[in-house]
Protein backbone atom coordinates (compact mmCIF):
# COMPACT_ATOMS: atom_id res chain seq x y z
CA UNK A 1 -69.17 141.08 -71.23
CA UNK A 2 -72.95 139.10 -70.45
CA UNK A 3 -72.85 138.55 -74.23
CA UNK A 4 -75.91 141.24 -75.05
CA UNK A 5 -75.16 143.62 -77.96
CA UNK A 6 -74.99 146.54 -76.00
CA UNK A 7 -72.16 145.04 -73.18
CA UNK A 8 -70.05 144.20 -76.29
CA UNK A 9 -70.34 147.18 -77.84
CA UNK A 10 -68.62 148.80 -74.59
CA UNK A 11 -66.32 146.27 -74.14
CA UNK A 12 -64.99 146.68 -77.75
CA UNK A 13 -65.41 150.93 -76.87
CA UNK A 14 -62.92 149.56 -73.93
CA UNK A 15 -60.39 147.60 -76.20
CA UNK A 16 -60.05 150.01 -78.94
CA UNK A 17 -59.10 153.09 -75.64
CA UNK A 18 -56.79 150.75 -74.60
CA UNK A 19 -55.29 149.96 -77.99
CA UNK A 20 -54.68 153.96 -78.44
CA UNK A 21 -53.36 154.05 -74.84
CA UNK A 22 -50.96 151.30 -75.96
CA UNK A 23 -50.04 153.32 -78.87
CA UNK A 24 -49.65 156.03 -77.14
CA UNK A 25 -47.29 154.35 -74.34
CA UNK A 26 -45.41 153.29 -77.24
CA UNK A 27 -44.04 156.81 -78.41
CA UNK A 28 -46.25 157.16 -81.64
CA UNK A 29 -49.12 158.98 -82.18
CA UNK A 30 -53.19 158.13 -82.44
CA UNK A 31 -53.41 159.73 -85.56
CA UNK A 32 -50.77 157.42 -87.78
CA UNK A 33 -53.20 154.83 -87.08
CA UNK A 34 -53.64 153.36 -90.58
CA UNK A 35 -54.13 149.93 -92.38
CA UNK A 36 -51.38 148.22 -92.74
CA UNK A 37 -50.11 145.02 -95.11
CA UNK A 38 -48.50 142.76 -93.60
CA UNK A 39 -46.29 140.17 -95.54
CA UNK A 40 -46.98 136.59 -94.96
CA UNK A 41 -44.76 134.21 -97.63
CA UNK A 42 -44.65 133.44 -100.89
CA UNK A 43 -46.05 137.04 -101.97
CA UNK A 44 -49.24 136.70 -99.97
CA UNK A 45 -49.68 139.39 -97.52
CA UNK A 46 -52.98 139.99 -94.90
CA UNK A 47 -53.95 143.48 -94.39
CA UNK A 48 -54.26 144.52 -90.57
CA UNK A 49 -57.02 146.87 -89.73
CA UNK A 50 -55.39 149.35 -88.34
CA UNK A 51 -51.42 149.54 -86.83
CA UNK A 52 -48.96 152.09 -85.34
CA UNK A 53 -45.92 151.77 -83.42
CA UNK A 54 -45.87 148.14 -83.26
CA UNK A 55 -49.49 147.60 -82.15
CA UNK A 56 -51.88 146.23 -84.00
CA UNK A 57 -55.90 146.07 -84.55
CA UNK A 58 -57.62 142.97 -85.55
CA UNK A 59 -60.80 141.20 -85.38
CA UNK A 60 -61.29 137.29 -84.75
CA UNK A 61 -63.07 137.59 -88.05
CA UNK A 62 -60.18 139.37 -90.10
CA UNK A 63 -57.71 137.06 -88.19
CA UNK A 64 -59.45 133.60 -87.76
CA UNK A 65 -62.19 133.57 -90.33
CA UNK A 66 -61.30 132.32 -93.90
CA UNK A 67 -58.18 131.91 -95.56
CA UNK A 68 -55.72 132.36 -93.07
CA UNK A 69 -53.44 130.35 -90.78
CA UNK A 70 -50.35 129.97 -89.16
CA UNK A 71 -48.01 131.65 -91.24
CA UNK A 72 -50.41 134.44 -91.39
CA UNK A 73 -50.10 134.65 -87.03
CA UNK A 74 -46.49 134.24 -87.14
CA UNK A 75 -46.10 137.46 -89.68
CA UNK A 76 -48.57 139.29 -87.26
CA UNK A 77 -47.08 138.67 -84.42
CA UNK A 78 -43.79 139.18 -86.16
CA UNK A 79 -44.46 142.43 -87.33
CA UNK A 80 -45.82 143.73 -84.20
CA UNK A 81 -45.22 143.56 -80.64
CA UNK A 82 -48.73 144.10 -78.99
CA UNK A 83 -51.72 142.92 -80.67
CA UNK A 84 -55.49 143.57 -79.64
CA UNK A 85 -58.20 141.29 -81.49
CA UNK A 86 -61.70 142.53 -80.97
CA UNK A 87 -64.57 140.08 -81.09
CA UNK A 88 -63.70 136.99 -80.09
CA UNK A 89 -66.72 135.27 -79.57
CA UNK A 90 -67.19 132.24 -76.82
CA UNK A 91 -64.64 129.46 -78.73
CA UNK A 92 -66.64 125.99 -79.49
CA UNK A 93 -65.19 122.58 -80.71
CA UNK A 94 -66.58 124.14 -84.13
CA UNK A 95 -65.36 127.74 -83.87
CA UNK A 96 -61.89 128.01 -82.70
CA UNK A 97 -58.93 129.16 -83.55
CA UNK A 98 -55.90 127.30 -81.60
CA UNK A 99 -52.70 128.60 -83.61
CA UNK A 100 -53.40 131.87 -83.22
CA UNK A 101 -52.29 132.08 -79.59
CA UNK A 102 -49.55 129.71 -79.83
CA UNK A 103 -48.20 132.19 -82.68
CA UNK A 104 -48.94 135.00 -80.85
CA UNK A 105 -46.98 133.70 -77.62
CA UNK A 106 -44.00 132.28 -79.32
CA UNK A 107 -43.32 135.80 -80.79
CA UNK A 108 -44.17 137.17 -77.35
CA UNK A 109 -47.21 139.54 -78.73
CA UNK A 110 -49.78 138.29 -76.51
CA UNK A 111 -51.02 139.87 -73.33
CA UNK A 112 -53.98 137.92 -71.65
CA UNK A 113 -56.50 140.53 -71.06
CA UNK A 114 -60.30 140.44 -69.62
């Protein structure tokens, strides 16, 4: 995307067909797509956006932003097999989030996509 409101807005129109596609693929069905909790350790949990059939629906905000970190990747990317985070915006020095791909890779629930 050239970074103007309106190309994200169809790129994230783009991601979220694919995600149902993916879904789809997967056996289950478009319309099981729900929130889901996801347990993390030690009683915490992070709820996922929206999930079905082992694919799940983030954004870099929900997944990156705030309290979360690596244990909260591993149990994503534990608990599902394909995972699509919407939103990532251009990654600085001051706005990154490294573990998140490392996790995602280790538990082999990361696709590079453009």
């Amino acid at each position: 995307a050239d970074g103007t409101p309106e190309a994200l807005e169809v790129a994230t129109t783009q991601l979220h067909a694919l995600f149902l596609q993916t879904i789809t693929d997967e056996g289950g069905s478009t319309a099981a797509v729900a929130p889901q909790v996801v347990p993390v350790m030690f009683g915490r949990t992070l709820e996922v956006s929206a999930a079905a059939a082992g694919v799940a629906w983030l954004t870099f905000d929900e997944i990156c932003a705030g309290a979360v970190g690596s244990p909260d990747f591993v149990a994503v990317a534990s608990n599902f097999h394909t995972v699509f985070v919407a939103g990532v915006p251009q990654l600085t020095l001051d706005r990154r989030c490294v573990p998140l791909p490392y996790s995602l890779c280790g538990c082999h629930a990361l696709a590079p996509a453009k």
